[in-house]
PDB file of N, CA and C in Angstrom:
ATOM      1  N   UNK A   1    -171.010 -80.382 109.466  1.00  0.00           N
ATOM      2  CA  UNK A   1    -170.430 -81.516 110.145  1.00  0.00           C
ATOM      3  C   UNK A   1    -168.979 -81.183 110.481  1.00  0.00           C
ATOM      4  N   UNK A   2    -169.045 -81.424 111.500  1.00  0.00           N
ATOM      5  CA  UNK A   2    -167.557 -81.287 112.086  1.00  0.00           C
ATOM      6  C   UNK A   2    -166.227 -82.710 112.415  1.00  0.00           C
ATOM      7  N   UNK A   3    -165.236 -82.117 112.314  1.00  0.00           N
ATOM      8  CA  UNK A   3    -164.568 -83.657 112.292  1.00  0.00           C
ATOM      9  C   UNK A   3    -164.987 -83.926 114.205  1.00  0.00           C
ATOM     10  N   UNK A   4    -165.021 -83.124 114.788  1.00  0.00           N
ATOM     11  CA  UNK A   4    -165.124 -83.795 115.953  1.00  0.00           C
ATOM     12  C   UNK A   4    -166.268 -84.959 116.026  1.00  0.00           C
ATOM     13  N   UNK A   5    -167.393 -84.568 115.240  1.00  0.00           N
ATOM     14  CA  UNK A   5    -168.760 -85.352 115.174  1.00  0.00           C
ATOM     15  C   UNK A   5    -168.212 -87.065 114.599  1.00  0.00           C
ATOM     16  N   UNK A   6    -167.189 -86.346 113.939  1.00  0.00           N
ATOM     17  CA  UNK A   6    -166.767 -88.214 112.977  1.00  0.00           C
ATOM     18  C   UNK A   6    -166.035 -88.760 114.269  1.00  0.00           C
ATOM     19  N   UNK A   7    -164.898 -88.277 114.854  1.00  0.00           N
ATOM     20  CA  UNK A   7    -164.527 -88.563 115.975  1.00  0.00           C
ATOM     21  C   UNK A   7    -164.913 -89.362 116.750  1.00  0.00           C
ATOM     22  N   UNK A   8    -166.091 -88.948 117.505  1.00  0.00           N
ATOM     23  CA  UNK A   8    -166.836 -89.106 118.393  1.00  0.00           C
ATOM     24  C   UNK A   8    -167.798 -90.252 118.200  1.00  0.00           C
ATOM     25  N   UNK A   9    -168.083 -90.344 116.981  1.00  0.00           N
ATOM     26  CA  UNK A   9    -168.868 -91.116 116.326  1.00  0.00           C
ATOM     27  C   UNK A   9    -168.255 -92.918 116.200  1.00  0.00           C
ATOM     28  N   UNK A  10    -167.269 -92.352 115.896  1.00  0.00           N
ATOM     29  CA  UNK A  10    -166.202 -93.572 115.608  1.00  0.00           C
ATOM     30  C   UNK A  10    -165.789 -94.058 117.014  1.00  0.00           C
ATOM     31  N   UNK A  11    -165.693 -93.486 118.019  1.00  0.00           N
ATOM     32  CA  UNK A  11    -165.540 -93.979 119.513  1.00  0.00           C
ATOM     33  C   UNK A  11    -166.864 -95.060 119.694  1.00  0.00           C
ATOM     34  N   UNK A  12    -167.731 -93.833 119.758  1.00  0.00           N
ATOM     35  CA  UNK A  12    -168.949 -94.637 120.382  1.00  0.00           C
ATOM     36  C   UNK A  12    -169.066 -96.281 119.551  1.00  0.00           C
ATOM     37  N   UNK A  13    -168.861 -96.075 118.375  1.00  0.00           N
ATOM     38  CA  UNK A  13    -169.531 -97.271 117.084  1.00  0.00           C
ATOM     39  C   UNK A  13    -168.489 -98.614 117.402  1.00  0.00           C
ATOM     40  N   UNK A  14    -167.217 -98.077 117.975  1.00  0.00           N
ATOM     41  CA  UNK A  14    -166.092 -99.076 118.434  1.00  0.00           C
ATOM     42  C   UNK A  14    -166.112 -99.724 119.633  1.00  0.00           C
ATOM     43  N   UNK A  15    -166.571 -98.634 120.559  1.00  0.00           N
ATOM     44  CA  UNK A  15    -167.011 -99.288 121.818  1.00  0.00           C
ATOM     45  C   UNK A  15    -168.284 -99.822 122.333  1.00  0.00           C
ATOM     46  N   UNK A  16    -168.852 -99.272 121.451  1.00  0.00           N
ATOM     47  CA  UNK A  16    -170.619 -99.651 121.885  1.00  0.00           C
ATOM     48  C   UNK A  16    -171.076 -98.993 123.182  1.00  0.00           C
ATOM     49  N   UNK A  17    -170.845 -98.113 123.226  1.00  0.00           N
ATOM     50  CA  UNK A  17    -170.983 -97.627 124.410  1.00  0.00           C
ATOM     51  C   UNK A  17    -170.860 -95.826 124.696  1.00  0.00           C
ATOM     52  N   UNK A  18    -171.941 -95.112 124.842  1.00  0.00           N
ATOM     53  CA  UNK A  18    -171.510 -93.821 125.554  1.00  0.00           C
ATOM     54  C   UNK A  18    -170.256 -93.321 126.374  1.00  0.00           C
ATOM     55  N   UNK A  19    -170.566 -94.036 127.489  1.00  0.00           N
ATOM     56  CA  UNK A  19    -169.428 -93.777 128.584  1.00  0.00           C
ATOM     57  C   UNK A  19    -168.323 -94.078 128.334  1.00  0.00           C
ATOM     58  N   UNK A  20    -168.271 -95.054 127.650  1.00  0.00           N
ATOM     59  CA  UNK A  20    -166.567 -95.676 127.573  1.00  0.00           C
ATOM     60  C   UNK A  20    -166.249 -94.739 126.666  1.00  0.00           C
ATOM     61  N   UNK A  21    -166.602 -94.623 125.467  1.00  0.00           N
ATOM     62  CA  UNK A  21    -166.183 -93.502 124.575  1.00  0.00           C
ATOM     63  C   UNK A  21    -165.964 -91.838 124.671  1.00  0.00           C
ATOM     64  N   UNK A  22    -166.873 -91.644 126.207  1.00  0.00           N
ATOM     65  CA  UNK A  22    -166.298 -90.676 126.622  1.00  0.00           C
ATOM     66  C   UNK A  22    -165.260 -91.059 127.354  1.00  0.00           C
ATOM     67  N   UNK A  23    -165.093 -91.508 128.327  1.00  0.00           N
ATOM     68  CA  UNK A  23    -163.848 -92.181 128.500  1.00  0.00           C
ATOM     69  C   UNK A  23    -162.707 -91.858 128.088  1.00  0.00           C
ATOM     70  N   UNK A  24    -162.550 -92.794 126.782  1.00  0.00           N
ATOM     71  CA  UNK A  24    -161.485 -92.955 126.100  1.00  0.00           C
ATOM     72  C   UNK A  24    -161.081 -91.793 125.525  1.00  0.00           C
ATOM     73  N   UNK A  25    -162.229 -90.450 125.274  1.00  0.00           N
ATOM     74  CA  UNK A  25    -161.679 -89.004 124.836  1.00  0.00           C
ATOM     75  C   UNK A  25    -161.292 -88.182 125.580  1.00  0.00           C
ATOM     76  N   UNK A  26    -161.610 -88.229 126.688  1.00  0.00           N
ATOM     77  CA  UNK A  26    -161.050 -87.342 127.918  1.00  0.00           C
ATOM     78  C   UNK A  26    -162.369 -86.187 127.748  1.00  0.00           C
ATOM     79  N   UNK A  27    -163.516 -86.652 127.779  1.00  0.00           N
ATOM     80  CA  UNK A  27    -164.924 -85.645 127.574  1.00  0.00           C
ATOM     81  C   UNK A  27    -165.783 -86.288 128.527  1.00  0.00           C
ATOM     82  N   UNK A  28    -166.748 -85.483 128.733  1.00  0.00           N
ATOM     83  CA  UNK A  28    -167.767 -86.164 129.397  1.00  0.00           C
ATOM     84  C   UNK A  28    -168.964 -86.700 128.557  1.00  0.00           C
ATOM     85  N   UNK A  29    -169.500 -87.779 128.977  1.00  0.00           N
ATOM     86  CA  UNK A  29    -170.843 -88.636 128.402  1.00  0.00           C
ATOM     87  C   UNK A  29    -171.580 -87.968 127.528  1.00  0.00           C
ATOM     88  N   UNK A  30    -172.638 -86.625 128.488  1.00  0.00           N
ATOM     89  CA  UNK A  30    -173.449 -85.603 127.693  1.00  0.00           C
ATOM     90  C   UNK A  30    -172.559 -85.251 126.846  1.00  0.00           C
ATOM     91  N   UNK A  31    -171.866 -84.720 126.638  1.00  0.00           N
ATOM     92  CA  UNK A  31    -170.968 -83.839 125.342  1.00  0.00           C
ATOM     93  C   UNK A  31    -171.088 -85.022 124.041  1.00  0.00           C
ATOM     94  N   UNK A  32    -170.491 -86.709 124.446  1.00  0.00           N
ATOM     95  CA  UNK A  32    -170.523 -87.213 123.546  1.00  0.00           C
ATOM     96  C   UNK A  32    -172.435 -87.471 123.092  1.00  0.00           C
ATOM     97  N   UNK A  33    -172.823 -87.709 123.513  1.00  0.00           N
ATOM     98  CA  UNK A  33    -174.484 -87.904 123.344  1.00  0.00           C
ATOM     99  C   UNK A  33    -175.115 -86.820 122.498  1.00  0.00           C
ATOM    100  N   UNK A  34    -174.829 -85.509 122.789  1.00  0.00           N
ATOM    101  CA  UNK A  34    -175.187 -84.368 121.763  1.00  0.00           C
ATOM    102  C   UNK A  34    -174.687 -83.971 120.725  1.00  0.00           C
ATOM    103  N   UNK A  35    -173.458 -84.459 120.391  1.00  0.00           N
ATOM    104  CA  UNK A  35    -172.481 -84.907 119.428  1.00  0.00           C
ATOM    105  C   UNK A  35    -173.132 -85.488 118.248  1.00  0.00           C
ATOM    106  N   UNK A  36    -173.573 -87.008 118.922  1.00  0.00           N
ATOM    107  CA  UNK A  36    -173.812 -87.286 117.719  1.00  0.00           C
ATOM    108  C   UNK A  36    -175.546 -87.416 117.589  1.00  0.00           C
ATOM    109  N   UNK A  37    -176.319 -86.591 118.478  1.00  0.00           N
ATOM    110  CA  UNK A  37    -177.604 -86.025 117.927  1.00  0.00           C
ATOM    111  C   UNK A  37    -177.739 -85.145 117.338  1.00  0.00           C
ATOM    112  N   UNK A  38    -176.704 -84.526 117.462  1.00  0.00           N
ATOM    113  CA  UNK A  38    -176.658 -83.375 116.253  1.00  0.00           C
ATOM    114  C   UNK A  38    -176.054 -83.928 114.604  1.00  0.00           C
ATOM    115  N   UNK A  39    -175.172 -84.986 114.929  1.00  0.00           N
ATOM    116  CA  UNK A  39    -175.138 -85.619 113.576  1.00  0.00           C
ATOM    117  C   UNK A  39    -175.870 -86.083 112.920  1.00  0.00           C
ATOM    118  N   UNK A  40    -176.782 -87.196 114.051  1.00  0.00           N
ATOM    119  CA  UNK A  40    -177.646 -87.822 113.333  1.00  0.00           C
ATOM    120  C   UNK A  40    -178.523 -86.898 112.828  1.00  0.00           C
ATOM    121  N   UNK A  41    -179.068 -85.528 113.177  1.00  0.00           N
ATOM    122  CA  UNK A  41    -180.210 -85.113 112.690  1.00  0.00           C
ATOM    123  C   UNK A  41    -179.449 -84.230 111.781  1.00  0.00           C
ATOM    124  N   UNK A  42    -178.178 -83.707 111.107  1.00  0.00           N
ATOM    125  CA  UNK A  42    -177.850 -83.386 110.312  1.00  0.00           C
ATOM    126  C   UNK A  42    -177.647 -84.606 109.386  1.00  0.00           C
ATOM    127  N   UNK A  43    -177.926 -85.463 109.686  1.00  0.00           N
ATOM    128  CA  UNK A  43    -177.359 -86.253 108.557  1.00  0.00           C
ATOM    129  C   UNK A  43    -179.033 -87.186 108.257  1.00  0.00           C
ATOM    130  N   UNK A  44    -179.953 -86.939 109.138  1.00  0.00           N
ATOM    131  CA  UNK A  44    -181.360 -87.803 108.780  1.00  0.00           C
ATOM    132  C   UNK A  44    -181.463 -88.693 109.210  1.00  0.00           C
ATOM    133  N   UNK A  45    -181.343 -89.630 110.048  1.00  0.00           N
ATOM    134  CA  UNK A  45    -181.167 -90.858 109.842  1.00  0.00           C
ATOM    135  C   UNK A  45    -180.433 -91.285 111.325  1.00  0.00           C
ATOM    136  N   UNK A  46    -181.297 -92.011 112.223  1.00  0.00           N
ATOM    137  CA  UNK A  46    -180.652 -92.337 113.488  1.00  0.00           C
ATOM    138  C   UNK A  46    -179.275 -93.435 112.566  1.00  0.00           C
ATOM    139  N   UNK A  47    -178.408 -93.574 113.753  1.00  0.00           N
ATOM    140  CA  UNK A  47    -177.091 -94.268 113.155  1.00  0.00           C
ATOM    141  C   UNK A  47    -177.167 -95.212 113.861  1.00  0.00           C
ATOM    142  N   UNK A  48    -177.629 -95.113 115.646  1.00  0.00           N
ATOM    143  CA  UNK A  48    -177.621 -96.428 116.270  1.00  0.00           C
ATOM    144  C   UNK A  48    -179.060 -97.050 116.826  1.00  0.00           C
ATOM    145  N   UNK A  49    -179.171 -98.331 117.020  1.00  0.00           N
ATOM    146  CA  UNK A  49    -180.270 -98.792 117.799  1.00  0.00           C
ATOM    147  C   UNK A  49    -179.186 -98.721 119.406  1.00  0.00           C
ATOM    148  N   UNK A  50    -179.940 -98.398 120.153  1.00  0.00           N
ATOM    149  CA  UNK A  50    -179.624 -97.636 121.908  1.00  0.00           C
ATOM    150  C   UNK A  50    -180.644 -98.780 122.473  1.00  0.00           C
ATOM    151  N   UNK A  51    -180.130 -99.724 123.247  1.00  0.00           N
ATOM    152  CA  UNK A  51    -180.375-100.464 124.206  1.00  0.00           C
ATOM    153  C   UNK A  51    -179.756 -99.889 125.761  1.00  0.00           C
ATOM    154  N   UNK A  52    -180.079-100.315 126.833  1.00  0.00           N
ATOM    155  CA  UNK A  52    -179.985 -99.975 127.967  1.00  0.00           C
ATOM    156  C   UNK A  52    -178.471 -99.477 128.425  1.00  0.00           C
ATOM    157  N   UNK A  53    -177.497-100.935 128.417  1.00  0.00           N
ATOM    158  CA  UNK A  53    -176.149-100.803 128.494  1.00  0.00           C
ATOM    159  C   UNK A  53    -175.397-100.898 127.122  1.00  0.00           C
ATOM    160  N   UNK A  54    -175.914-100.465 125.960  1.00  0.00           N
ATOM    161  CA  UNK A  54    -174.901-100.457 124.788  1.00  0.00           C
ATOM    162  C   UNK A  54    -175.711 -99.474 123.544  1.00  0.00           C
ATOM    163  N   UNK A  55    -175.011 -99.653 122.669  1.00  0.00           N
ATOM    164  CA  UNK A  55    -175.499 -99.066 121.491  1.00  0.00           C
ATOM    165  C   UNK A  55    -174.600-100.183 120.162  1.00  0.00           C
ATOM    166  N   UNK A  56    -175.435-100.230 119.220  1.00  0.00           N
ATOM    167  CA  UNK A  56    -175.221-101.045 118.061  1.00  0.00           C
ATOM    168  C   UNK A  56    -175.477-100.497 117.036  1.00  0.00           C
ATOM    169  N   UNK A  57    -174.650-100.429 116.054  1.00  0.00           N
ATOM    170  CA  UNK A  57    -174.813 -99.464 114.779  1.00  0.00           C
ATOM    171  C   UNK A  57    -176.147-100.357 113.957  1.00  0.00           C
ATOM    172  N   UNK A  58    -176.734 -99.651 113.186  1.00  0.00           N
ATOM    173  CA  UNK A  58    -177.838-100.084 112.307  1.00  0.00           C
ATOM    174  C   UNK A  58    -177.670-100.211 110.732  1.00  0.00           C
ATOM    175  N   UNK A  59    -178.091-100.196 110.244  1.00  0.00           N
ATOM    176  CA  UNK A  59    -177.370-100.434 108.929  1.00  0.00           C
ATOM    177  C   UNK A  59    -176.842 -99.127 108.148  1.00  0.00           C
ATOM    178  N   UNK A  60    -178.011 -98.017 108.562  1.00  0.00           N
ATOM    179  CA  UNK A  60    -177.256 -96.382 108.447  1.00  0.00           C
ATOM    180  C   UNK A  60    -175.757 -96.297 108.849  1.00  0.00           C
ATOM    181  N   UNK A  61    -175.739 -96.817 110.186  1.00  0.00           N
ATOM    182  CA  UNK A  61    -174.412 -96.482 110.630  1.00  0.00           C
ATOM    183  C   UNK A  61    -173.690 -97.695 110.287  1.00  0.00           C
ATOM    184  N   UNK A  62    -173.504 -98.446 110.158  1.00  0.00           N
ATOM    185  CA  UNK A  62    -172.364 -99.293 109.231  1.00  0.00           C
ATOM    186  C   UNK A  62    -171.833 -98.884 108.317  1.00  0.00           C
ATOM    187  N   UNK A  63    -172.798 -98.192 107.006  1.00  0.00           N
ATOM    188  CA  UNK A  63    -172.481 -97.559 106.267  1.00  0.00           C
ATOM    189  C   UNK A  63    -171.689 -96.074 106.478  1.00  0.00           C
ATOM    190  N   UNK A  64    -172.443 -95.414 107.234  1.00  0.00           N
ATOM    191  CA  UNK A  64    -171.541 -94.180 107.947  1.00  0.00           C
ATOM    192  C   UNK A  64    -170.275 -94.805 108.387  1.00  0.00           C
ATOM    193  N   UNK A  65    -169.893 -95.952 109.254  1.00  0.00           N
ATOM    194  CA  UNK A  65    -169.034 -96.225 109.839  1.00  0.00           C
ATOM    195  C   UNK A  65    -168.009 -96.606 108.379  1.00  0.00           C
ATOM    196  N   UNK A  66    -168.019 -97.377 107.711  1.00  0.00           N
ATOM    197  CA  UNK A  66    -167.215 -97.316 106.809  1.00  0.00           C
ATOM    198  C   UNK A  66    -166.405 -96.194 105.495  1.00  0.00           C
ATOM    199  N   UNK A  67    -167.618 -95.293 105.403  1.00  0.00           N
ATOM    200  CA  UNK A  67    -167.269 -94.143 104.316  1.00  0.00           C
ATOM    201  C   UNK A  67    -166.340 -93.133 106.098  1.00  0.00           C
ATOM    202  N   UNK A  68    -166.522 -93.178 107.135  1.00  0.00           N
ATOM    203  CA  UNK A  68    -165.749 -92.143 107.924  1.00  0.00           C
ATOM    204  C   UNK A  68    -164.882 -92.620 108.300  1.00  0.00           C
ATOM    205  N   UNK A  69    -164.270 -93.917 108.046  1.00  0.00           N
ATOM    206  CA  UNK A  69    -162.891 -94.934 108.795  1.00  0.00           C
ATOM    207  C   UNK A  69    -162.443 -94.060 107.561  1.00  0.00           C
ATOM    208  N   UNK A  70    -162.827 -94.575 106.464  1.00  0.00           N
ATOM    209  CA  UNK A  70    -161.833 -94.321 104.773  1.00  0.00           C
ATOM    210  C   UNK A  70    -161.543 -93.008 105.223  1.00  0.00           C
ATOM    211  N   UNK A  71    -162.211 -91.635 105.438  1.00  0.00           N
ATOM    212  CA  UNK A  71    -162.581 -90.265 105.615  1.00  0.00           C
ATOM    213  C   UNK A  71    -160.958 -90.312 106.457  1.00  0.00           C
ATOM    214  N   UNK A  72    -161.626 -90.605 107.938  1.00  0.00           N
ATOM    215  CA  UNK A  72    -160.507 -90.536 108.994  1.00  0.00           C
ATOM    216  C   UNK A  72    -158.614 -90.984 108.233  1.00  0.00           C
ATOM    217  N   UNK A  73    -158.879 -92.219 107.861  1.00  0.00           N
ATOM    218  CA  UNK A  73    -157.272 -92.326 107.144  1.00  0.00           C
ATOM    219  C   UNK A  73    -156.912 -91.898 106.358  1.00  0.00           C
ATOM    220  N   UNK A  74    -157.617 -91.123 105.611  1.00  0.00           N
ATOM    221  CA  UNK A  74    -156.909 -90.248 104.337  1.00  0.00           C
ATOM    222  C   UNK A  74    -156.613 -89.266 105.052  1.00  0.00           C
ATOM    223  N   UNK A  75    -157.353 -88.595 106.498  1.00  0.00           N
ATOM    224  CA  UNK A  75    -156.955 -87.645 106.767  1.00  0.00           C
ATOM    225  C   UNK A  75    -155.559 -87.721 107.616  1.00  0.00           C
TER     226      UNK A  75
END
């Protein structure tokens, strides 16, 4: 796992959204999308339910989302 994966992760989970979160990194969409399919399948466990225009963390990723905020500010 790479910090970029927490990164990236933490965009998408804030914005709900692919695009905007690429966006907001100065990356493109695909880059963020394989990002965190490679997380999720290093880590087991889809993180979001993916609807049409958004994405919503699931209870995996809530939990992810909180142990990588703590992660991110210590760092």
């Amino acid at each position: 796992m790479k910090l970029k994966h927490l990164e990236y992760f933490m965009s998408v989970a804030e914005n709900h959204n692919f695009s905007k979160a690429a966006e907001k990194l100065f990356v493109s969409q695909p880059n963020i999308s394989k990002y965190i399919q490679e997380l999720e399948r290093e880590l087991g466990v889809k993180l979001f339910d993916r609807y049409p225009r958004k994405v919503v963390l699931n209870r995996y990723g809530r939990y992810f989302y909180k142990e990588v905020k703590k992660i991110l500010h210590q760092l």
